[in-house]
PDB file of N, CA and C in Angstrom:
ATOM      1  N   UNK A   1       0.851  -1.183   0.000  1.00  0.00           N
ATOM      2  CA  UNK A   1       0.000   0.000   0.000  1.00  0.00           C
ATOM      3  C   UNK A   1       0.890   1.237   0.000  1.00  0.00           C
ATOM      4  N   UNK A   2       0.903   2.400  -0.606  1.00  0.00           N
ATOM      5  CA  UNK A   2       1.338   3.586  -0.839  1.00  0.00           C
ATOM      6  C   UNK A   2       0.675   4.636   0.197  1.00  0.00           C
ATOM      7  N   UNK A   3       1.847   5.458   0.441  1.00  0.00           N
ATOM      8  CA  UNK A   3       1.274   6.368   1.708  1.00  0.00           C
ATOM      9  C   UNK A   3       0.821   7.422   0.580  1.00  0.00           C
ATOM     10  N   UNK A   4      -0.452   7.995   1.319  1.00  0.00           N
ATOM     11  CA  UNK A   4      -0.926   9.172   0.887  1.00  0.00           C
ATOM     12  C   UNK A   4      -1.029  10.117   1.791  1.00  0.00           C
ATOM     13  N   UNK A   5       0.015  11.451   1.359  1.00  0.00           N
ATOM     14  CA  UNK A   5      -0.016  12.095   2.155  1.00  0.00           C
ATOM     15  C   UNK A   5      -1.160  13.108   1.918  1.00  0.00           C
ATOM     16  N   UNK A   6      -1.097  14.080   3.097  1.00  0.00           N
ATOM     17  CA  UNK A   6      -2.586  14.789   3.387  1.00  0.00           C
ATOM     18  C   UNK A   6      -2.518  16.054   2.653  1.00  0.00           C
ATOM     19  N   UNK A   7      -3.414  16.203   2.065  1.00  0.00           N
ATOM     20  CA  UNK A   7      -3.515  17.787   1.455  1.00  0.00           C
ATOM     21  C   UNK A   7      -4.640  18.865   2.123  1.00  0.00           C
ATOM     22  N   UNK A   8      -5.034  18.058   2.889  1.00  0.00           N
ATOM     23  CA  UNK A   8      -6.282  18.781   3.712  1.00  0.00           C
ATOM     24  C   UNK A   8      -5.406  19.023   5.451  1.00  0.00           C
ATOM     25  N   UNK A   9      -6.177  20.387   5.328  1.00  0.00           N
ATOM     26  CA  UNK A   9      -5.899  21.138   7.180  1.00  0.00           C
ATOM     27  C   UNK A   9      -6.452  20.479   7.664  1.00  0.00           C
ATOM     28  N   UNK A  10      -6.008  20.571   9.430  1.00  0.00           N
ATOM     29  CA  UNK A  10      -6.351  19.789  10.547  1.00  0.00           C
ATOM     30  C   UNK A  10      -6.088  20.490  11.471  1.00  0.00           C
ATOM     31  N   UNK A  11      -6.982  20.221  12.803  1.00  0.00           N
ATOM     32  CA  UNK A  11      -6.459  20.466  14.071  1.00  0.00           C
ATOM     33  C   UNK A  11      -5.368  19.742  14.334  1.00  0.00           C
ATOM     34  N   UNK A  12      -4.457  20.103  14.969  1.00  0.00           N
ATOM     35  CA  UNK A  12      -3.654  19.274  15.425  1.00  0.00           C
ATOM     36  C   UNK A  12      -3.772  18.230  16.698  1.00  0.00           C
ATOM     37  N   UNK A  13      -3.114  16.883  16.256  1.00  0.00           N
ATOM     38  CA  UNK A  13      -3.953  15.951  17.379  1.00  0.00           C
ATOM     39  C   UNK A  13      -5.189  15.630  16.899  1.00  0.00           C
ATOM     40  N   UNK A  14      -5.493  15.512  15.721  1.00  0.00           N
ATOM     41  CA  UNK A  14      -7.128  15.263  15.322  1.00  0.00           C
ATOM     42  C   UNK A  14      -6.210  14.174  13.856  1.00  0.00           C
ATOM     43  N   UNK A  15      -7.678  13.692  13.613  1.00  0.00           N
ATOM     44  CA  UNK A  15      -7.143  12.359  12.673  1.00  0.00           C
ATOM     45  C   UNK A  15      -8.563  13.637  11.683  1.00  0.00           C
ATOM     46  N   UNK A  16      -7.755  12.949  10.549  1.00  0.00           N
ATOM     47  CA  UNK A  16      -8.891  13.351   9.358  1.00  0.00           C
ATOM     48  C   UNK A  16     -10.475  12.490   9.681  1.00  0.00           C
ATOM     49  N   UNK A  17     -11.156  12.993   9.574  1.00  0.00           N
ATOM     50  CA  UNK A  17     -12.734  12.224   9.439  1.00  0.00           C
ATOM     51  C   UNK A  17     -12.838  11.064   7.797  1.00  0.00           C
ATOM     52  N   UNK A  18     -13.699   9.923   7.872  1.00  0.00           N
ATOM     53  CA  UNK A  18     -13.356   9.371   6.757  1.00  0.00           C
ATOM     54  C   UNK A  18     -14.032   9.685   6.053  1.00  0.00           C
ATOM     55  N   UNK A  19     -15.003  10.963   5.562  1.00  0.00           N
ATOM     56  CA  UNK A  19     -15.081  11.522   4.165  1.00  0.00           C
ATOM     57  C   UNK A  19     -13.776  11.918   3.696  1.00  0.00           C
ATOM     58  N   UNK A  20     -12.985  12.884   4.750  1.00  0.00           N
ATOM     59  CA  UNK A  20     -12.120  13.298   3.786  1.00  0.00           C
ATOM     60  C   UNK A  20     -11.140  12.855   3.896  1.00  0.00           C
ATOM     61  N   UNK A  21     -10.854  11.483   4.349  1.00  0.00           N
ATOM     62  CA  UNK A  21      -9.825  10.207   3.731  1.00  0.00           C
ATOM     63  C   UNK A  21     -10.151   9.669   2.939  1.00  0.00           C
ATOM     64  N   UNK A  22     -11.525   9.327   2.869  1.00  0.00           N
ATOM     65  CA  UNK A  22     -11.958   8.504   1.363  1.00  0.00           C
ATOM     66  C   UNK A  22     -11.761   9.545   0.393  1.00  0.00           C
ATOM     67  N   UNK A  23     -12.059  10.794   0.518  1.00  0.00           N
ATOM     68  CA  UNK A  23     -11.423  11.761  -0.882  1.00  0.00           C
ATOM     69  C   UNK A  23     -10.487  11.851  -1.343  1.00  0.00           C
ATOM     70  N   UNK A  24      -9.333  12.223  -0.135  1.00  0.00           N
ATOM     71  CA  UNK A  24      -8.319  11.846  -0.503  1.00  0.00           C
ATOM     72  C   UNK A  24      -7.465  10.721  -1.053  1.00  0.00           C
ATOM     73  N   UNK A  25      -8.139   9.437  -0.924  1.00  0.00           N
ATOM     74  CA  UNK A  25      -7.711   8.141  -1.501  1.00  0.00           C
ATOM     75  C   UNK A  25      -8.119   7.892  -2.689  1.00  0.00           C
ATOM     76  N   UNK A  26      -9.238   8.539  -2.829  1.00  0.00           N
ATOM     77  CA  UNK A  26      -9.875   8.471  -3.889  1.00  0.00           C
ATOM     78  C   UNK A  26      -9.005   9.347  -5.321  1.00  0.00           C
ATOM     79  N   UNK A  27      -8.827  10.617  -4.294  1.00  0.00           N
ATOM     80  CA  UNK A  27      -8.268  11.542  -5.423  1.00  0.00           C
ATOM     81  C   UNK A  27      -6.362  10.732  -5.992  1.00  0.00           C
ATOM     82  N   UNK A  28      -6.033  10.020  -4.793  1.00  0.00           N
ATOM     83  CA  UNK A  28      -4.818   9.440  -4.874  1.00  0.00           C
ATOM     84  C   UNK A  28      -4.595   8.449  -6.201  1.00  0.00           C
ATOM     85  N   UNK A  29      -5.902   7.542  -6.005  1.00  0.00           N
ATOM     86  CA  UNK A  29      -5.843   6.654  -7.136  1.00  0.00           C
ATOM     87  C   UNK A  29      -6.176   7.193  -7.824  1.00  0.00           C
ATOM     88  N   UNK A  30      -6.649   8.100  -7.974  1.00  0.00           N
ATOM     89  CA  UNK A  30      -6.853   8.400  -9.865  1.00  0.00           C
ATOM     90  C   UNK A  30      -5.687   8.772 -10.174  1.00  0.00           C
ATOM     91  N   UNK A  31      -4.761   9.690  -9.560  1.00  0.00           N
ATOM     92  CA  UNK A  31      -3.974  10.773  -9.854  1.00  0.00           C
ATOM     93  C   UNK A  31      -2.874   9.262 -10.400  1.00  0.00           C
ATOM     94  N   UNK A  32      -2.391   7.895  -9.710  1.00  0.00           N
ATOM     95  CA  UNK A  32      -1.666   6.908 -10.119  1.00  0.00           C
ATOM     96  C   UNK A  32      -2.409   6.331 -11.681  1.00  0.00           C
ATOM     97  N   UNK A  33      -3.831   6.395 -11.489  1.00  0.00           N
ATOM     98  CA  UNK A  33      -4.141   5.436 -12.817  1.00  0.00           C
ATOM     99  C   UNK A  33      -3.566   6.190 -14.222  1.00  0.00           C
ATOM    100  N   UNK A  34      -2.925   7.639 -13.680  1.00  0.00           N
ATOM    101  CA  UNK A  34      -2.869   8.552 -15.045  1.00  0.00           C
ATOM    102  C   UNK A  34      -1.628   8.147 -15.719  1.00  0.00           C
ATOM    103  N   UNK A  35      -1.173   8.120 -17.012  1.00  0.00           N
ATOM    104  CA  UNK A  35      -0.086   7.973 -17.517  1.00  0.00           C
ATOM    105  C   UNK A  35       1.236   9.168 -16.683  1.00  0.00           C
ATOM    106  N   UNK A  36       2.556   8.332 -16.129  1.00  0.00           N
ATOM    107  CA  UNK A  36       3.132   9.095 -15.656  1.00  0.00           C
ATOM    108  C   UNK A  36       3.738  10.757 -15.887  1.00  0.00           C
ATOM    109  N   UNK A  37       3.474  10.891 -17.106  1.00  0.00           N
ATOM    110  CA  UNK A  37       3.769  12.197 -17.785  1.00  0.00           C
ATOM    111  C   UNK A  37       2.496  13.137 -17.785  1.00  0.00           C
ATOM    112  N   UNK A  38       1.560  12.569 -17.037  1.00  0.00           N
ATOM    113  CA  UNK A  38       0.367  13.289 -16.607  1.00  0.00           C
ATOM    114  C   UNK A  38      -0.057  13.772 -15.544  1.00  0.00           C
ATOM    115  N   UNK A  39       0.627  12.950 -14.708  1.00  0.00           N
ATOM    116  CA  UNK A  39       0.392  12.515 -12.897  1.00  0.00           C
ATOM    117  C   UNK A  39       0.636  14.283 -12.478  1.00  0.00           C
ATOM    118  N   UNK A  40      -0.307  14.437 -11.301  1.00  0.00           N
ATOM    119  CA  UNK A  40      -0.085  15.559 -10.998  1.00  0.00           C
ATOM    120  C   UNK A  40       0.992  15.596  -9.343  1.00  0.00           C
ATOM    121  N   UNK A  41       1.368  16.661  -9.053  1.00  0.00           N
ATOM    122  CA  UNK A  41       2.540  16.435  -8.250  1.00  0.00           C
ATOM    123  C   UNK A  41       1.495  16.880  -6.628  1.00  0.00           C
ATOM    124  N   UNK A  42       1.614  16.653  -5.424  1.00  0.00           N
ATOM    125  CA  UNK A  42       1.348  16.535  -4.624  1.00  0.00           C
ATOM    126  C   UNK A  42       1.064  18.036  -4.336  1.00  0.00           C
ATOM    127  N   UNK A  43       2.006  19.284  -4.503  1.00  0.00           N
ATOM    128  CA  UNK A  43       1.541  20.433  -4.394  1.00  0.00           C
ATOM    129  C   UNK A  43       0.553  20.758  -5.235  1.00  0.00           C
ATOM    130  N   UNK A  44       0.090  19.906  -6.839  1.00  0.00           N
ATOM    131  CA  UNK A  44      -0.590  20.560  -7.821  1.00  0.00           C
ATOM    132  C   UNK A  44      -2.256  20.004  -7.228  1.00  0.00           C
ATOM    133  N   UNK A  45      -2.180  18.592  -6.849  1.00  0.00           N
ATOM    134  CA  UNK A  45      -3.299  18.306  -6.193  1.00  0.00           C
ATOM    135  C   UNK A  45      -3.922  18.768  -4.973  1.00  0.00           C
ATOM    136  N   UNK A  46      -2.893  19.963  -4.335  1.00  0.00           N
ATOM    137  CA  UNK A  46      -3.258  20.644  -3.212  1.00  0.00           C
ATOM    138  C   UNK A  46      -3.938  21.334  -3.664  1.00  0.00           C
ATOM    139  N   UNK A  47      -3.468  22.435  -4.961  1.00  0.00           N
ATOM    140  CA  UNK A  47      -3.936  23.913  -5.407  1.00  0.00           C
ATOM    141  C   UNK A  47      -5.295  23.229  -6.076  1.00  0.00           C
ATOM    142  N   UNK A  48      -5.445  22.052  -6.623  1.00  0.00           N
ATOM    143  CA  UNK A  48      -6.801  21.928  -7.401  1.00  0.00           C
ATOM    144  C   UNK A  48      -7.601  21.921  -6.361  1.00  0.00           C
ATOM    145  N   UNK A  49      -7.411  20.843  -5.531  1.00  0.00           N
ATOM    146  CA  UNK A  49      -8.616  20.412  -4.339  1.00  0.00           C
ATOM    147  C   UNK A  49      -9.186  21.806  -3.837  1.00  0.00           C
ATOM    148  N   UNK A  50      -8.202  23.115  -3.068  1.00  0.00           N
ATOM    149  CA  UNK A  50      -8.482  23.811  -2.784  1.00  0.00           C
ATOM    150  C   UNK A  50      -9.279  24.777  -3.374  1.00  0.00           C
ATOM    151  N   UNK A  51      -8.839  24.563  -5.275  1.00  0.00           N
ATOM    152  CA  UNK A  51      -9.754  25.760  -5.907  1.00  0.00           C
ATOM    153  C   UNK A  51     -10.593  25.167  -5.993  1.00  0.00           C
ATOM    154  N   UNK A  52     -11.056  23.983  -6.104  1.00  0.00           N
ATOM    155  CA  UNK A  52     -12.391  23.261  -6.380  1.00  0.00           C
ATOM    156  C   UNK A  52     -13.620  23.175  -4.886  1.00  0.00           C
ATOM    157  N   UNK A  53     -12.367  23.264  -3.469  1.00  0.00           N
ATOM    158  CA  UNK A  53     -13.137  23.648  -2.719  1.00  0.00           C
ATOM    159  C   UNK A  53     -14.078  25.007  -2.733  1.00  0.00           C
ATOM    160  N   UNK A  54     -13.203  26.083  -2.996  1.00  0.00           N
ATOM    161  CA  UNK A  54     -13.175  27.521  -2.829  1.00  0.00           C
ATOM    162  C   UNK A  54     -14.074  27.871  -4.205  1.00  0.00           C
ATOM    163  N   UNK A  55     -14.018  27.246  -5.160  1.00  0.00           N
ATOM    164  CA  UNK A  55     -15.728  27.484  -6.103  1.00  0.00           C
ATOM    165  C   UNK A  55     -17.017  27.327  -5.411  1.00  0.00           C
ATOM    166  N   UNK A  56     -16.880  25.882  -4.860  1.00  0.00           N
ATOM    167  CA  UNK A  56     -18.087  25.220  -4.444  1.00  0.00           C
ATOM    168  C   UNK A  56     -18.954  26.179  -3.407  1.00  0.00           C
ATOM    169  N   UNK A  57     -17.942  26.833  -2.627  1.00  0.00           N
ATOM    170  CA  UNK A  57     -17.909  27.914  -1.593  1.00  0.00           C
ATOM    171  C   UNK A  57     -18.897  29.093  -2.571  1.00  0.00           C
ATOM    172  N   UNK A  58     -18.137  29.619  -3.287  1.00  0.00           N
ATOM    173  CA  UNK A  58     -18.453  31.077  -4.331  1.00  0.00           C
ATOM    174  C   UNK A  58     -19.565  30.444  -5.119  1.00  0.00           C
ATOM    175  N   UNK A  59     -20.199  29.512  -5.511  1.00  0.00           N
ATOM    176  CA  UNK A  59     -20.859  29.059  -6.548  1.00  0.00           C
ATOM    177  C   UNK A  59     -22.647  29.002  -5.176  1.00  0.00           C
ATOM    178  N   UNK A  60     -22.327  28.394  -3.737  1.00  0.00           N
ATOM    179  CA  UNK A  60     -23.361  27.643  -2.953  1.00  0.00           C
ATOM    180  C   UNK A  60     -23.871  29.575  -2.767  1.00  0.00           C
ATOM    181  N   UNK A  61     -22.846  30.628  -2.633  1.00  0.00           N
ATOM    182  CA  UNK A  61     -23.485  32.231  -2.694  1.00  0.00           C
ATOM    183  C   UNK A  61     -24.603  32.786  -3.649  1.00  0.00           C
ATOM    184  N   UNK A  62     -24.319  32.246  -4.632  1.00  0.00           N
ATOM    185  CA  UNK A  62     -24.969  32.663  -5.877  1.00  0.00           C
ATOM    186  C   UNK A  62     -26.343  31.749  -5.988  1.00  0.00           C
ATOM    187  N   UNK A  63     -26.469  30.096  -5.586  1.00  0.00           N
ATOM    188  CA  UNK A  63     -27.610  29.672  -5.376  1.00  0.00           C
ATOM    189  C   UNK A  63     -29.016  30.368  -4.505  1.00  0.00           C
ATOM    190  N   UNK A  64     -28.439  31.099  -3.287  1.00  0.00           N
ATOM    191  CA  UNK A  64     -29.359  30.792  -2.447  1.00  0.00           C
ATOM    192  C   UNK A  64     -30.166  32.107  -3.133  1.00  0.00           C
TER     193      UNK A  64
END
């Protein structure tokens, strides 16, 4: 098994909750199934997760 490291904040002394370990595992294996000249690098999967957080954020404003 391959360590996946964390791209998500935490309290410290706190374990991730398992939504956002299963995301992160989730996002892990895909990022391996990609051809290696595709694979994104551990900082690049930080900046996506986060902008994709930070839409969802700006996008749930505009619903209500």
């Amino acid at each position: 098994m391959t360590h996946v490291k964390c791209t998500k904040l935490k309290p410290k002394g706190k374990h991730l909750d398992e939504d956002d370990r299963e995301y992160l595992e989730k996002m892990a294996r895909q990022n391996r199934q990609l051809p290696k000249h595709k694979r994104l690098t551990q900082a690049d999967m930080a900046i996506d997760d986060y902008l994709s957080a930070l839409l969802t954020v700006c996008l749930s404003f505009f619903v209500v």
